[in-house]
N, C-alpha and C. Protein backbone atom coordinates (compact mmCIF):
# COMPACT_ATOMS: atom_id res chain seq x y z
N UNK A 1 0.85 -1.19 0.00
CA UNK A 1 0.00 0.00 0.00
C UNK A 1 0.88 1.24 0.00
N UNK A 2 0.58 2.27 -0.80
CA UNK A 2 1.00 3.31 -0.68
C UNK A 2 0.88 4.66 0.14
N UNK A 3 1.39 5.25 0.89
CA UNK A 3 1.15 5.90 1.61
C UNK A 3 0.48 7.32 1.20
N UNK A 4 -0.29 7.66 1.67
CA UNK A 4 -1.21 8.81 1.59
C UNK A 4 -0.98 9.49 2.39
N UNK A 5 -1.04 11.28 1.47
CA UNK A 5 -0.05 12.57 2.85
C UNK A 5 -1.20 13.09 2.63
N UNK A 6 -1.68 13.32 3.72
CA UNK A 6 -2.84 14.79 3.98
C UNK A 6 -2.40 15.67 4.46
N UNK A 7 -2.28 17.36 4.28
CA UNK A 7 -1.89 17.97 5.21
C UNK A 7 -3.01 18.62 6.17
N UNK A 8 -2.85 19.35 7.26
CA UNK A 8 -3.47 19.61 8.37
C UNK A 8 -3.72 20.64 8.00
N UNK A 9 -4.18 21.78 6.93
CA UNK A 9 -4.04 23.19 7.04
C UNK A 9 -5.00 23.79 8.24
N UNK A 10 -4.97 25.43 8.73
CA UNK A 10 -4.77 25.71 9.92
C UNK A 10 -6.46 26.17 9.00
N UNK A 11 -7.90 26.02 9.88
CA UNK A 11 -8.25 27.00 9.57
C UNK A 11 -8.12 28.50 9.95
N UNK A 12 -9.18 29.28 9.39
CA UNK A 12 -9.39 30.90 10.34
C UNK A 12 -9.54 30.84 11.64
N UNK A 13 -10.23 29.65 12.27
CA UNK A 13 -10.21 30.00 13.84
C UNK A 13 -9.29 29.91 14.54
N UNK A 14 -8.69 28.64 13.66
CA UNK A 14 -7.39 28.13 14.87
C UNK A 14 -6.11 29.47 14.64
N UNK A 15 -6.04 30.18 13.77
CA UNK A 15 -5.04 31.08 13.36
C UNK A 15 -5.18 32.58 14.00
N UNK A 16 -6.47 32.49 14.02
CA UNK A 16 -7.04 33.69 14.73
C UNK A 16 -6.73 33.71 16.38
N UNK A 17 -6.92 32.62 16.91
CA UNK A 17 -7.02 32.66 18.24
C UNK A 17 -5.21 32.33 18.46
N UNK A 18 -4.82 31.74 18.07
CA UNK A 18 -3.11 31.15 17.94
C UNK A 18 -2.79 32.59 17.82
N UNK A 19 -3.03 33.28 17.20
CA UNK A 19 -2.02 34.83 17.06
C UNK A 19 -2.22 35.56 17.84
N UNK A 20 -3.62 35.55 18.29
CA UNK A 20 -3.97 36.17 19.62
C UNK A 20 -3.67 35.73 20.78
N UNK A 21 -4.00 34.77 21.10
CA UNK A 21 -3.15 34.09 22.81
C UNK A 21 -1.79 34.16 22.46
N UNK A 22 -0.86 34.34 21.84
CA UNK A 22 0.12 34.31 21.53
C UNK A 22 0.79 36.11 21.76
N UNK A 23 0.49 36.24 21.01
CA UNK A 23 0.16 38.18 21.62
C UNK A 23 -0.17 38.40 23.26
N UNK A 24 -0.97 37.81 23.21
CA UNK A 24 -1.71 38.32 24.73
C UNK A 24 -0.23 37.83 25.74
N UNK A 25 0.33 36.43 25.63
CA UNK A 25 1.04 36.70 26.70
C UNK A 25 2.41 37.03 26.39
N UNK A 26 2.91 37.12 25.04
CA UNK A 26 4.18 38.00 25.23
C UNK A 26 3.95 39.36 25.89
N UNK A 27 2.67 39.64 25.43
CA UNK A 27 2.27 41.19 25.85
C UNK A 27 2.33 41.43 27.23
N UNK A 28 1.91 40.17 28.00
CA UNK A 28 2.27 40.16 29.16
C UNK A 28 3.17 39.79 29.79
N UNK A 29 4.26 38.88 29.09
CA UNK A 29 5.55 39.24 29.62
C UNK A 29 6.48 40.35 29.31
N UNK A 30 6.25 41.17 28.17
CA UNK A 30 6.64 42.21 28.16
C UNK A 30 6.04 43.27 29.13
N UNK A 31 5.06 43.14 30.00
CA UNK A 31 4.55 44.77 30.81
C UNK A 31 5.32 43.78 31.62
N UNK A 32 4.76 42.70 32.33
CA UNK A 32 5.81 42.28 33.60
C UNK A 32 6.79 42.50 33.86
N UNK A 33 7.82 42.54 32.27
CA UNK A 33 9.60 42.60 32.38
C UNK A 33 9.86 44.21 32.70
N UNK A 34 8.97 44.76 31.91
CA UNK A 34 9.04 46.08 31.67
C UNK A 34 8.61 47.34 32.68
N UNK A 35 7.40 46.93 33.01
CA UNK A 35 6.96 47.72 34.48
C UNK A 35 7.73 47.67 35.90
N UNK A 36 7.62 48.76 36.20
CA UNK A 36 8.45 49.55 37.18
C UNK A 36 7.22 48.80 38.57
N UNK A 37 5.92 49.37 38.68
CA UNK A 37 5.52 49.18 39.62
C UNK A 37 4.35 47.85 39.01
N UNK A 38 3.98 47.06 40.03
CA UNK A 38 3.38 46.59 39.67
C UNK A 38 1.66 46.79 39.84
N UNK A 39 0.36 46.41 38.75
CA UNK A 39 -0.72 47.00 38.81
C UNK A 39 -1.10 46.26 40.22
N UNK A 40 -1.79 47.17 41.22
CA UNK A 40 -2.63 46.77 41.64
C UNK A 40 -3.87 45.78 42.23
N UNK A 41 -4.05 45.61 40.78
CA UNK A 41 -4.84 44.10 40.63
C UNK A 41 -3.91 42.73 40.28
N UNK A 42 -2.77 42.94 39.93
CA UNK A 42 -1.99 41.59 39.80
C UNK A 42 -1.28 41.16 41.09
N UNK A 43 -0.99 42.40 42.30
CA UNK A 43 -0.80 41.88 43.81
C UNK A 43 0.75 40.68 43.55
N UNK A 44 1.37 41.23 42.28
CA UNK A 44 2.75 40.41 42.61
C UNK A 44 3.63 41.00 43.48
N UNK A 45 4.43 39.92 44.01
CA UNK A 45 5.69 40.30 45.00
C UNK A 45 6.66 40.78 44.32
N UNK A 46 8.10 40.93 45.21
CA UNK A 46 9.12 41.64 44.56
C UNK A 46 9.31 40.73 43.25
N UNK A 47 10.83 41.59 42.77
CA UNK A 47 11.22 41.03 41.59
C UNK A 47 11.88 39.66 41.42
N UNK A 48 11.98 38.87 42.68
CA UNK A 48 12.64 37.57 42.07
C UNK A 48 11.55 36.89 41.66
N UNK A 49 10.22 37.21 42.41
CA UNK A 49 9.00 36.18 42.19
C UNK A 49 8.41 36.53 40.90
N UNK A 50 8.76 37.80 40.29
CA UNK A 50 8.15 38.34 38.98
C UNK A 50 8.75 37.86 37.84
N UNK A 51 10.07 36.83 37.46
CA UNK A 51 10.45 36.62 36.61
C UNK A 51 9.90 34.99 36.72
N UNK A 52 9.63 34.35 38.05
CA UNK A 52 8.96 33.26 37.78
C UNK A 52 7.69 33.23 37.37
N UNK A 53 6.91 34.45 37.22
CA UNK A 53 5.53 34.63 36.92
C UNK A 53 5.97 34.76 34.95
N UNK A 54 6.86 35.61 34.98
CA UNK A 54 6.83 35.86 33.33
C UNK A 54 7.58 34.29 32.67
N UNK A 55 8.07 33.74 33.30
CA UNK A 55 8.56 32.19 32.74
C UNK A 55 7.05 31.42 32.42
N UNK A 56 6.11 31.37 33.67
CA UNK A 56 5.26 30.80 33.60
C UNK A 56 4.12 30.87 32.09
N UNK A 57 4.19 32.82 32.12
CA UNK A 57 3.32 33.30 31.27
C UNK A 57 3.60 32.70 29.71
N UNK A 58 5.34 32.82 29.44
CA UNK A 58 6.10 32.64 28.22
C UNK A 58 5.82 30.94 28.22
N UNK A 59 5.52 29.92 29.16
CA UNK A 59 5.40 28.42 28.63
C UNK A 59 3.80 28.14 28.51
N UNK A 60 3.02 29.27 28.60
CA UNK A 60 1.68 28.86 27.92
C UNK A 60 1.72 28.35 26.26
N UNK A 61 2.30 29.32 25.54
CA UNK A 61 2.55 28.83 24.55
C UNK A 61 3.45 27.97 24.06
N UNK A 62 4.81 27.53 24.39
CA UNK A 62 5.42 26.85 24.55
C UNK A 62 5.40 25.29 24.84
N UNK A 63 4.12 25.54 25.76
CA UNK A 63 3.71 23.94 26.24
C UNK A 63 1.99 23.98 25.23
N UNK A 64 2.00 24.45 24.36
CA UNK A 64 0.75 24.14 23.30
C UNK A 64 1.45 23.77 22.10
N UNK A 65 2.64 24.16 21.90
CA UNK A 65 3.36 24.26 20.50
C UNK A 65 3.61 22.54 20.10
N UNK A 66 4.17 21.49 20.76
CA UNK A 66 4.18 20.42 20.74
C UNK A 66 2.91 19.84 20.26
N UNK A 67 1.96 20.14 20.44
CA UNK A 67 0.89 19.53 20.41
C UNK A 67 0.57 19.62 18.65
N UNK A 68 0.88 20.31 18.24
CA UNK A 68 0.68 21.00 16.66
C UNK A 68 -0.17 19.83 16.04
N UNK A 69 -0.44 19.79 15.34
CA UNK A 69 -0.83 18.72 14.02
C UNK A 69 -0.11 19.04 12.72
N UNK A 70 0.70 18.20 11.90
CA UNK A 70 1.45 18.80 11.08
C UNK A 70 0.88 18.21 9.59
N UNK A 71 -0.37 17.24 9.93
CA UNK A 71 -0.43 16.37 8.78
C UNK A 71 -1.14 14.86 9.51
N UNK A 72 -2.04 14.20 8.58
CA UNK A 72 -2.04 12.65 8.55
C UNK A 72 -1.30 11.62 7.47
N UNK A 73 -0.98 10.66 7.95
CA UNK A 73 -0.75 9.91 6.82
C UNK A 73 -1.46 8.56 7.14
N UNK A 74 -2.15 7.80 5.92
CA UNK A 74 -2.76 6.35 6.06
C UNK A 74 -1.28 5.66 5.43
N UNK A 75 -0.91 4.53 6.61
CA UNK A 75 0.11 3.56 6.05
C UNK A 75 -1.31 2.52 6.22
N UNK A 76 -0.45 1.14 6.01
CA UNK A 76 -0.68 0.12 6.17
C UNK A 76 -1.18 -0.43 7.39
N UNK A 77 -0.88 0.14 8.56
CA UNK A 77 -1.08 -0.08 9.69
C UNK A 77 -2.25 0.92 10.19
N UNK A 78 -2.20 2.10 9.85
CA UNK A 78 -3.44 2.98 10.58
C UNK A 78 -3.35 4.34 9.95
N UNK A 79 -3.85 5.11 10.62
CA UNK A 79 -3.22 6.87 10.54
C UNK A 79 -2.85 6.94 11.29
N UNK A 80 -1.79 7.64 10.87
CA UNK A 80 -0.31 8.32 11.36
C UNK A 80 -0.87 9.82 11.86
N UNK A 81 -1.13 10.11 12.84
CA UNK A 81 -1.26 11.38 13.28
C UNK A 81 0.14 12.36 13.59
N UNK A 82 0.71 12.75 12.48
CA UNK A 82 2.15 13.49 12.74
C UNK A 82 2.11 14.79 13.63
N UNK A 83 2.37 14.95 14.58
CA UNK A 83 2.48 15.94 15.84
C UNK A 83 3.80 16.37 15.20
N UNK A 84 4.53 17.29 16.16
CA UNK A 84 5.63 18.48 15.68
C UNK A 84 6.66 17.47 16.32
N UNK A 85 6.73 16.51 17.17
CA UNK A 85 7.74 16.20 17.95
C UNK A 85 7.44 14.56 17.86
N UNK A 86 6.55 13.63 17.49
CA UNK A 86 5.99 12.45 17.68
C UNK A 86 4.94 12.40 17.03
N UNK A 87 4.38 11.00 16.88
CA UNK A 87 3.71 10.93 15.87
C UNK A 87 2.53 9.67 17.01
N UNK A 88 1.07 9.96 16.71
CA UNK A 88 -0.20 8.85 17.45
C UNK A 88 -0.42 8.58 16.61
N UNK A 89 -0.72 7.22 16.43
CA UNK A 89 -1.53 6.39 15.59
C UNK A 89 -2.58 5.64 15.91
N UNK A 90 -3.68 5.65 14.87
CA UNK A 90 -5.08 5.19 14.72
C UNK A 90 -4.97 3.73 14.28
N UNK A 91 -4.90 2.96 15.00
CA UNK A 91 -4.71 1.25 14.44
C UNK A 91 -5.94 0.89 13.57
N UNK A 92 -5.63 0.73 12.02
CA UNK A 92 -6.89 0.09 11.48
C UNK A 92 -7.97 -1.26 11.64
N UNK A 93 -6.61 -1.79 12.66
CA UNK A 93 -7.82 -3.30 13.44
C UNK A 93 -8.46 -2.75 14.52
N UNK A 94 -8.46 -1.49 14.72
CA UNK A 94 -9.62 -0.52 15.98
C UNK A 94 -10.41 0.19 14.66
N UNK A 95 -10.02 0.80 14.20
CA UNK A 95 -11.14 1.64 12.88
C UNK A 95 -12.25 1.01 12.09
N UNK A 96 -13.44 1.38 12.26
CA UNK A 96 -15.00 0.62 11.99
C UNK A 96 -15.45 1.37 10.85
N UNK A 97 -15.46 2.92 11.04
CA UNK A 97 -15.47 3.18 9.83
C UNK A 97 -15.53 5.06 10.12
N UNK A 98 -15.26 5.73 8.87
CA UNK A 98 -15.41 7.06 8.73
C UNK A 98 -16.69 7.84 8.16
N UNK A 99 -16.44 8.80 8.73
CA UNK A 99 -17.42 9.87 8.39
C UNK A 99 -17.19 11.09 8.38
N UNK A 100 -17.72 11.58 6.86
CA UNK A 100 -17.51 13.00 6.93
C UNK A 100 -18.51 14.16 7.74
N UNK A 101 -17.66 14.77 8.65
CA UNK A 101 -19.17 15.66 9.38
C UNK A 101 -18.38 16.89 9.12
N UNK A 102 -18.59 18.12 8.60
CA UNK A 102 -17.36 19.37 8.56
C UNK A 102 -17.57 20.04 9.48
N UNK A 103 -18.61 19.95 10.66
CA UNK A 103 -18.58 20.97 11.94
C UNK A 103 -18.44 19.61 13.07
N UNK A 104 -18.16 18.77 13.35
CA UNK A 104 -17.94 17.68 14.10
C UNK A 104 -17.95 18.34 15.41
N UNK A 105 -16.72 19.45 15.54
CA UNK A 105 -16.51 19.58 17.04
C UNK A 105 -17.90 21.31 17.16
N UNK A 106 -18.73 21.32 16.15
CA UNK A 106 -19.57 22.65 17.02
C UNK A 106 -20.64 22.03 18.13
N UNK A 107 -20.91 22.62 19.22
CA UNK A 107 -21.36 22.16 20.10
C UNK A 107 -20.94 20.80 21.21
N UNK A 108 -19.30 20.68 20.81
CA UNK A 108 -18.90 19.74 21.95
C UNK A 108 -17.92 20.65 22.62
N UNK A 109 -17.99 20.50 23.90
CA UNK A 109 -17.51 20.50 25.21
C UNK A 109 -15.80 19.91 25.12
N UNK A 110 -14.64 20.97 25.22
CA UNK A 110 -13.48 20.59 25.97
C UNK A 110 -13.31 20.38 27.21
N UNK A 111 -13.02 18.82 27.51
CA UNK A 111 -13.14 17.86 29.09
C UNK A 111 -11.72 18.19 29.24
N UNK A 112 -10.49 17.99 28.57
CA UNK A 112 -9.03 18.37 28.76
C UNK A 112 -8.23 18.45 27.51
N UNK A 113 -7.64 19.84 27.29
CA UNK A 113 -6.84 19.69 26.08
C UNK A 113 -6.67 20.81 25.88
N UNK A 114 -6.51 21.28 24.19
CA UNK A 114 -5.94 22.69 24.40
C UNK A 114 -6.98 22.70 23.26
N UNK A 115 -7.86 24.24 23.61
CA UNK A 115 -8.95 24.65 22.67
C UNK A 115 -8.52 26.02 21.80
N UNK A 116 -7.54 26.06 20.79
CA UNK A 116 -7.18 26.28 19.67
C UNK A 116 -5.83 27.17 19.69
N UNK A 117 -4.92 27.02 20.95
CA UNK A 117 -3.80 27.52 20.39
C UNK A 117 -2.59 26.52 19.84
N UNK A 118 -3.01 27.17 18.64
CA UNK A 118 -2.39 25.92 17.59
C UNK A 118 -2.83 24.85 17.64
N UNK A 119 -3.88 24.18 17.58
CA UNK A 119 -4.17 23.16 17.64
C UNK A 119 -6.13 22.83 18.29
N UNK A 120 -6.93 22.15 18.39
CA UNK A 120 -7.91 21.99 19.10
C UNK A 120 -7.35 20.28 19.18
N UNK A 121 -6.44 20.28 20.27
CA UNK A 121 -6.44 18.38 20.44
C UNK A 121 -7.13 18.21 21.58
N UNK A 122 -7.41 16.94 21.98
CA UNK A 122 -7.73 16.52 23.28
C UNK A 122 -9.02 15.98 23.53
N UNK A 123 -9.51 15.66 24.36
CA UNK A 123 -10.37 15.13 24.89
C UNK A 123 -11.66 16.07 25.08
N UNK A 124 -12.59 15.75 24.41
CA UNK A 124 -13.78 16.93 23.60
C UNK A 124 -14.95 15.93 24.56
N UNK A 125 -16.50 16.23 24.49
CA UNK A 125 -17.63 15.49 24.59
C UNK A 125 -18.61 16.23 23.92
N UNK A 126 -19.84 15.35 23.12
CA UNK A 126 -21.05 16.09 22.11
C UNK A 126 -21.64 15.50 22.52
N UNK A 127 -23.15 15.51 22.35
CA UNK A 127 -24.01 14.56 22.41
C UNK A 127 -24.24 13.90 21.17
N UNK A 128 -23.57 14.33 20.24
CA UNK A 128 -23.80 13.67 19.00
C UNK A 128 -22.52 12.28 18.95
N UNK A 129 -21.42 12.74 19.94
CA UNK A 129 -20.34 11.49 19.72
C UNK A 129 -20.15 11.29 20.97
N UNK A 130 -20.28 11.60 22.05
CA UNK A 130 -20.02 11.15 23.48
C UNK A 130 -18.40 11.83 23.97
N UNK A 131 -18.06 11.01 24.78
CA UNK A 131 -16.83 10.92 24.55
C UNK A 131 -15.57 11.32 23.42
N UNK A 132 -14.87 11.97 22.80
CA UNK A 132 -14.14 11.33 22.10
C UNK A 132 -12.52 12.28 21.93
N UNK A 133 -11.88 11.99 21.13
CA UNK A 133 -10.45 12.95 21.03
C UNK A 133 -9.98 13.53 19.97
N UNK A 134 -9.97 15.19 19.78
CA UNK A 134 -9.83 15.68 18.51
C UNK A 134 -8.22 16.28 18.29
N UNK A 135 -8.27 15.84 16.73
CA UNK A 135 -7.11 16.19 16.30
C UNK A 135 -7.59 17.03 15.12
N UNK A 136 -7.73 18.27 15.91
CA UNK A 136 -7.98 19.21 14.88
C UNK A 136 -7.58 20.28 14.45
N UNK A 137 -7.11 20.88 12.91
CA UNK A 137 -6.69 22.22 13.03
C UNK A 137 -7.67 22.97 11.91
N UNK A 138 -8.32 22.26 11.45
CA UNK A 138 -9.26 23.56 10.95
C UNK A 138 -10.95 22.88 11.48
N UNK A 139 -12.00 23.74 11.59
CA UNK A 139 -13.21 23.00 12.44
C UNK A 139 -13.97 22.94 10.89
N UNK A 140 -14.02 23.77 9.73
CA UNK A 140 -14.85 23.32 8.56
C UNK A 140 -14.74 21.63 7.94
N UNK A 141 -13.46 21.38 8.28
CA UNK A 141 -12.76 20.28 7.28
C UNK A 141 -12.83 18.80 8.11
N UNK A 142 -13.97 18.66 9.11
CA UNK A 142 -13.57 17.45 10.20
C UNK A 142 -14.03 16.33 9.86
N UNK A 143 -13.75 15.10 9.97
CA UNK A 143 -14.16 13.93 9.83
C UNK A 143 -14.25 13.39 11.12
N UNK A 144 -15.41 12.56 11.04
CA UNK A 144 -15.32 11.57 12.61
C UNK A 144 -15.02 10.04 12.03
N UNK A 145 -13.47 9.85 12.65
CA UNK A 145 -12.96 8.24 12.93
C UNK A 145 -13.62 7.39 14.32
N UNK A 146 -14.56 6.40 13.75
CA UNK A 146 -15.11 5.78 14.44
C UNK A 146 -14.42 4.44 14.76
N UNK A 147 -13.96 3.83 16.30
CA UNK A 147 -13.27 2.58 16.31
C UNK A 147 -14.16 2.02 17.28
N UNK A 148 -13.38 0.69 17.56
CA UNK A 148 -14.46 0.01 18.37
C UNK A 148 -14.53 0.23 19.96
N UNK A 149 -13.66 0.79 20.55
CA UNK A 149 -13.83 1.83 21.81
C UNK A 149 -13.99 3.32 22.28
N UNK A 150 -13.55 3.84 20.87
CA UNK A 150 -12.97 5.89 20.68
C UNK A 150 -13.66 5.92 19.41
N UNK A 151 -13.57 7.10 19.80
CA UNK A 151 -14.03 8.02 18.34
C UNK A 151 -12.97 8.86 18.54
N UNK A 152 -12.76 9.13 17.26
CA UNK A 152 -11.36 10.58 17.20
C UNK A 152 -12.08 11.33 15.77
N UNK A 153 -11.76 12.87 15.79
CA UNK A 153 -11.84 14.08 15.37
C UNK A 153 -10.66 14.47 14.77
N UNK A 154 -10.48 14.81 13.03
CA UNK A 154 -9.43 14.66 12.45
C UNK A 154 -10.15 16.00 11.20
N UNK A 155 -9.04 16.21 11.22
CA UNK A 155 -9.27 17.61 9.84
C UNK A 155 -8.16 17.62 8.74
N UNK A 156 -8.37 16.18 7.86
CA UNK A 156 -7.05 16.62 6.98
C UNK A 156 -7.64 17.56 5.79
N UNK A 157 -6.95 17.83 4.98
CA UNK A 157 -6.79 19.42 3.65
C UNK A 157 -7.96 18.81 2.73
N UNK A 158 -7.98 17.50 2.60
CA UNK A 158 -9.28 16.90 1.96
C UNK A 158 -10.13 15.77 2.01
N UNK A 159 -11.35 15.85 3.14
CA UNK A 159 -11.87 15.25 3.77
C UNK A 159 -12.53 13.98 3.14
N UNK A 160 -12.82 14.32 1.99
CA UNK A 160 -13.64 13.35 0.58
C UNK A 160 -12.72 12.44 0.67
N UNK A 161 -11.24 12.73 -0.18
CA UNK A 161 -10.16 12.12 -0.70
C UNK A 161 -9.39 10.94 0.52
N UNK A 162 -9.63 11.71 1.98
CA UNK A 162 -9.78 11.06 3.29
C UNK A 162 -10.23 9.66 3.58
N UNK A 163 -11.95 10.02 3.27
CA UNK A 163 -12.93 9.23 3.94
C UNK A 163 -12.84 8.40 2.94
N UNK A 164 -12.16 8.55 1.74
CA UNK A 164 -12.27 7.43 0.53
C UNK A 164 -11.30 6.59 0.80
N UNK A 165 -10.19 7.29 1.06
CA UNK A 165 -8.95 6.55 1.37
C UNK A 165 -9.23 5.65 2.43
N UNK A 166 -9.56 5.82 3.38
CA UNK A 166 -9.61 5.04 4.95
C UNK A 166 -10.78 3.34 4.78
N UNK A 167 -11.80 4.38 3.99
CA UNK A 167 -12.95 3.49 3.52
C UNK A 167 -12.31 2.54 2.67
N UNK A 168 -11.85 2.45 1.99
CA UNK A 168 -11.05 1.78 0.93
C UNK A 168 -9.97 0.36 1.56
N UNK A 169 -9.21 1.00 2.36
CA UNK A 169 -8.68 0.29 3.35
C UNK A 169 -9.23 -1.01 3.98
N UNK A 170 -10.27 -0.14 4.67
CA UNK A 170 -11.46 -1.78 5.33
C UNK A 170 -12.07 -2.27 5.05
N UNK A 171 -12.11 -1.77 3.58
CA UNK A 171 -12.98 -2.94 2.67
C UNK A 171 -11.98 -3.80 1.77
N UNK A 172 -10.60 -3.46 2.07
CA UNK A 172 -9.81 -4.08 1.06
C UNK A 172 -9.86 -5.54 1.51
């Protein structure tokens, strides 16, 4: 079998909010580094405790960046969920079958994960899928991978070309 590259493109939301939380806390480690007194309402201590606050602020993004989605690929064995640093895979002797839904994750609930800087991964709940874990970077483009314990949430660049591919697979 030949391997199939999907890429992950980012939609508008995830890019929108990624540039913005991203802004927001350099912005705030820049007034932290930068301010003389501190506001009022932030009630920080002196300055040794203020550079552990701006470390903290600077690994919000830092600790989302790993998580990226860079792409799927269908081998022989499953999808390859390629992350920035490691790669999860979807075992095709767990995969029952696909479906294209292009708003999959509107109206589900983030239980734990990161809800769109750079990424919407993690552990989601709908009432339309229960339970399940999204690997998503754009919310128009989603497919739901149905297995025989999980459901997972996947957005590759072409969802058709996807659900054909995967489908194709378990009927081979």
């Amino acid at each position: 079998m030949t391997h199939h590259h999907f890429k992950a493109p980012w939609g508008r939301t995830l890019l929108i909010i990624s540039i913005f939380m991203t802004l927001v806390t350099l912005g705030a480690a820049i007034v932290l580094t930068l301010g003389r007194q501190t506001p009022p309402f932030l009630n920080l201590p002196a300055l040794p405790s203020r550079g552990l606050v701006i470390a903290a602020v600077l690994l919000i993004p830092l600790g989302a960046l790993p998580f990226v989605i860079r792409g799927y690929v269908l081998t022989k064995d499953g999808i390859l969920i390629k992350r920035l640093w490691w790669n999860t895979v979807l075992p095709f002797t767990e995969v029952r079958s696909v479906e294209l839904e292009p708003l999959a994750l509107s109206h589900s609930f983030r239980t734990c994960g990161n809800g769109g800087m750079f990424s919407f991964t993690g552990f989601y709940w709908s009432r339309q899928l229960g339970h399940f874990r999204a690997y998503v970077t754009d919310l128009n483009r989603t497919v739901i991978v149905h297995m025989n314990n999980r459901t997972a949430v996947l957005s590759p660049d072409d969802p058709e070309a996807f659900a054909r591919a995967v489908s194709a697979h378990l009927h081979a």
